[in-house]
Protein backbone atom coordinates (compact mmCIF):
# COMPACT_ATOMS: atom_id res chain seq x y z
CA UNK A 1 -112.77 176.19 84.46
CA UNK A 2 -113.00 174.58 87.44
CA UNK A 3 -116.91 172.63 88.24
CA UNK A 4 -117.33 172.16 91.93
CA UNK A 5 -120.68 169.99 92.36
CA UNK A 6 -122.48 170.52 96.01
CA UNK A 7 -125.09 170.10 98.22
CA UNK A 8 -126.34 173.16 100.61
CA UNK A 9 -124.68 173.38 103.77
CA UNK A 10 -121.68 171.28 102.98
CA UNK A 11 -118.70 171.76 105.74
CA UNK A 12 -115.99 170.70 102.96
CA UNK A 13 -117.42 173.00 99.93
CA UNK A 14 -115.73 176.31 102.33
CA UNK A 15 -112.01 174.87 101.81
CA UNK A 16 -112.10 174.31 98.41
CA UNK A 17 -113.28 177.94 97.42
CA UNK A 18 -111.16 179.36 99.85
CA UNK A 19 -108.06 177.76 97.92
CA UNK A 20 -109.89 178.39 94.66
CA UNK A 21 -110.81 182.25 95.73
CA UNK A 22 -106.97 182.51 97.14
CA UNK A 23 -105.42 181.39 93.71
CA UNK A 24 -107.87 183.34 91.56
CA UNK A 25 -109.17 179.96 89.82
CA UNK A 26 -112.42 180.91 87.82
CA UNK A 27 -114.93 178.25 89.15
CA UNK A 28 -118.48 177.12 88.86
CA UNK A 29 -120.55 175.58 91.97
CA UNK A 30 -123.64 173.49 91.06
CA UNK A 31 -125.96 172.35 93.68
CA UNK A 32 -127.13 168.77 93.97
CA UNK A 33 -129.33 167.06 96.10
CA UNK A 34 -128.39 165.46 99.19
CA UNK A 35 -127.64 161.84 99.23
CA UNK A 36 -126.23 162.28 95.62
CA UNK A 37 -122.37 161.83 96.22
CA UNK A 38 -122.87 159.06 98.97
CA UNK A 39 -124.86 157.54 96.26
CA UNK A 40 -122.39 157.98 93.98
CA UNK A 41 -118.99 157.54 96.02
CA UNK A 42 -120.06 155.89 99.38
CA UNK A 43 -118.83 159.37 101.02
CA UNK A 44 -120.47 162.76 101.68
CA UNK A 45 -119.09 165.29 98.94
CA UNK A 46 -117.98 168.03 97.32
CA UNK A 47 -116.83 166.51 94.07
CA UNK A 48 -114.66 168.39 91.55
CA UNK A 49 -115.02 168.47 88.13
CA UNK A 50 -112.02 169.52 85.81
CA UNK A 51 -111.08 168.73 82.12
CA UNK A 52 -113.88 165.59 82.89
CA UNK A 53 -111.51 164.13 85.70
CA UNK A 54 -113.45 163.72 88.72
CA UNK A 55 -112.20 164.33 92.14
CA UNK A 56 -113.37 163.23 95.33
CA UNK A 57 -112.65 163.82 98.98
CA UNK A 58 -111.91 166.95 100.29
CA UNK A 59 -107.87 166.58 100.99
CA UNK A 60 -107.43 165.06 97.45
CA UNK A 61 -109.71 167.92 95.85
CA UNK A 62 -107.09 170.57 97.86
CA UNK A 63 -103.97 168.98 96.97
CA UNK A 64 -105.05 168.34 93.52
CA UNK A 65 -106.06 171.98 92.93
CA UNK A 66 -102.85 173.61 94.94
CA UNK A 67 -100.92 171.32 92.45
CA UNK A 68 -102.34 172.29 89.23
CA UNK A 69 -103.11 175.52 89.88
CA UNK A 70 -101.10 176.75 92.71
CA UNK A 71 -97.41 175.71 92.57
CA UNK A 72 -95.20 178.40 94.25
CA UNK A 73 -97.86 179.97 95.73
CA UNK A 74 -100.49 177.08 98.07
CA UNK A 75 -98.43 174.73 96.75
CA UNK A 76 -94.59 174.61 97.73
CA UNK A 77 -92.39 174.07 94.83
CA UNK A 78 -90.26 171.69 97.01
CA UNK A 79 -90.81 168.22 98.37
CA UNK A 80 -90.02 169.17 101.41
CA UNK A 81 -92.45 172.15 102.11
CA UNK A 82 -95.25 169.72 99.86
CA UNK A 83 -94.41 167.50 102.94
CA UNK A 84 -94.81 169.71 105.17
CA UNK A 85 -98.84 170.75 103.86
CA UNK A 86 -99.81 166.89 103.57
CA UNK A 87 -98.65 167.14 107.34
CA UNK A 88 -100.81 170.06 108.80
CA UNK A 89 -104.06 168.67 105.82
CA UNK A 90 -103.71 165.28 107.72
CA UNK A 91 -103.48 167.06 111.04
CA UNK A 92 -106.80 169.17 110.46
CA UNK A 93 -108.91 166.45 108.69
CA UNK A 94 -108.04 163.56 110.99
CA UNK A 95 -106.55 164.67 114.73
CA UNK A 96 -108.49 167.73 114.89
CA UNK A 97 -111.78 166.88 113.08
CA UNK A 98 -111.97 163.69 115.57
CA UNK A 99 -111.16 165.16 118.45
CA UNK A 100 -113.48 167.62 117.81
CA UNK A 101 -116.58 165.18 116.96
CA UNK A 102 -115.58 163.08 119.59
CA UNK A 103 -116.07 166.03 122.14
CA UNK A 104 -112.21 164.91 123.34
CA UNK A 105 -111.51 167.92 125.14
CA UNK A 106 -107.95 166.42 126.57
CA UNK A 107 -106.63 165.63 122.61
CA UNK A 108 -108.61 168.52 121.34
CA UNK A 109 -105.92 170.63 124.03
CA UNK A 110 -102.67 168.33 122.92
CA UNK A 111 -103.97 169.14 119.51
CA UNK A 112 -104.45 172.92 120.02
CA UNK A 113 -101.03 172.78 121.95
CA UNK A 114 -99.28 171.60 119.13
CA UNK A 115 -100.62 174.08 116.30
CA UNK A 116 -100.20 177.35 118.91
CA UNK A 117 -96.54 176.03 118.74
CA UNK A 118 -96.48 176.08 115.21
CA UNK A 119 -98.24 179.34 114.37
CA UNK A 120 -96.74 181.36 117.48
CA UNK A 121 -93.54 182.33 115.58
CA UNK A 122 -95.06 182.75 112.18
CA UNK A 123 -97.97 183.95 110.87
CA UNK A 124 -99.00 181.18 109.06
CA UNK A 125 -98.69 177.25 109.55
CA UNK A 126 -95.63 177.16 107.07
CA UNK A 127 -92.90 179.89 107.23
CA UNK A 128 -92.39 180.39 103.56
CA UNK A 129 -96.21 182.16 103.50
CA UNK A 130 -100.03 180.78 103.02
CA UNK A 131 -100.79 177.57 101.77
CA UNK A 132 -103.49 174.97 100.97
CA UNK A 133 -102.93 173.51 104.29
CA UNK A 134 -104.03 177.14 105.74
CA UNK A 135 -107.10 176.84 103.76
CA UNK A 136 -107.77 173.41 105.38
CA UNK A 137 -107.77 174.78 109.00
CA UNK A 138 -111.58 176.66 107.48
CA UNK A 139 -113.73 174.28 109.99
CA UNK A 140 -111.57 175.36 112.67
CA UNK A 141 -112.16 178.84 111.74
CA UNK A 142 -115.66 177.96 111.13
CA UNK A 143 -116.34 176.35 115.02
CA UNK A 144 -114.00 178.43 116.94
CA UNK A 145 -116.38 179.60 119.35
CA UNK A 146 -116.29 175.94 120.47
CA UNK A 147 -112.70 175.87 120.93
CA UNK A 148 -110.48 177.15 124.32
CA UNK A 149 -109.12 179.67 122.48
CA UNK A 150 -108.60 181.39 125.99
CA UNK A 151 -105.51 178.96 126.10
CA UNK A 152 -103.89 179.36 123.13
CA UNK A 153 -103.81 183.21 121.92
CA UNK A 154 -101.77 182.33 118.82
CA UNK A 155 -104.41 179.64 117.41
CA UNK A 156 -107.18 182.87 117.75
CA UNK A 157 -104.76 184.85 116.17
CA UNK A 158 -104.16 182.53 113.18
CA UNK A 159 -107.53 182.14 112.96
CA UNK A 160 -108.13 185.85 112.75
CA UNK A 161 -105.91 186.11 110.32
CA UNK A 162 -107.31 183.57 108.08
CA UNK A 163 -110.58 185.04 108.34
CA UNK A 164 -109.13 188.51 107.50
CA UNK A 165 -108.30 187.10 104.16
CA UNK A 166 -110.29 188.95 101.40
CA UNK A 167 -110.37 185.48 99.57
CA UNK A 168 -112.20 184.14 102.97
CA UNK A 169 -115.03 186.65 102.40
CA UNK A 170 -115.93 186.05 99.01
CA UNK A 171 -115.48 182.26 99.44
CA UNK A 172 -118.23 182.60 102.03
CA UNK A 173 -119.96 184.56 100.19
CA UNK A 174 -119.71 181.79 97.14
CA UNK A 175 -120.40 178.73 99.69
CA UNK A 176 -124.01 177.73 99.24
């Protein structure tokens, strides 16, 4: 079983039970103070506990569960389509999430302009079906009412899709 430590309110903690939730990994959250994995691991958490390997960092924890548990389904069997996920993870985590904190509305558009290209011709972000690098678009989902979605009608459509996902509602349901 998979341990998944966190604190309350935790932006990261949705992700990871969205992939967990999506793959049907039976999972445990525990809640721990705040302060407790910058403390620990000079970053804000989750951490992930499996078979007493610990994982930090949110992209590691997603590509480390997609592999193990995941392969052929959020995780391509192929190089190329793994490729491909570490592309749009990197995309979401870094361009985006800066962008985004920065308030950069002109890169936050490029950016937008960019993914509407990629999800305009296919429902999700790679053409062989959902991945973990759909589940790591979740704080895009989660501040889209901050977003100029008025401009690009196939990011709001993604994003309605992803939160149409039954393993979306109980992950948000699970997220403390």
């Amino acid at each position: 079983m998979v341990h998944l430590r966190s604190t309350t309110g935790c932006v990261n903690t949705p992700r990871i039970l969205f992939a967990l939730e999506e793959m049907g990994v039976p999972y445990r959250i525990d809640l721990v103070p705040d302060g407790t994995f910058t403390a620990a691991h000079g970053i804000p958490g989750p951490e992930l506990v499996e078979d007493d390997f610990i994982v930090i960092e949110v992209g590691a924890i997603l590509r480390h569960v997609a592999r193990r548990h995941g392969t052929g389904t959020l995780w391509p069997p192929d190089l190329r389509g793994q490729a491909e996920v570490d592309r749009w993870l990197d995309f979401q985590a870094v361009r985006v999430a800066r962008a985004a904190a920065a308030r950069d509305v002109d890169a936050l558009a490029t950016l937008l302009g960019a993914l509407e290209r990629q999800v305009a011709t296919q429902p999700w972000l790679l053409a062989r079906g959902l991945t973990v690098a759909d589940c790591g678009f979740v704080p895009t989902l989660l501040k889209r009412d901050r977003l100029p979605l008025a401009r690009f009608p196939a990011v709001a459509a993604y994003l309605d899709r992803l939160a149409a996902r039954p393993a979306w509602t109980r992950a948000q349901a699970a997220t403390p």
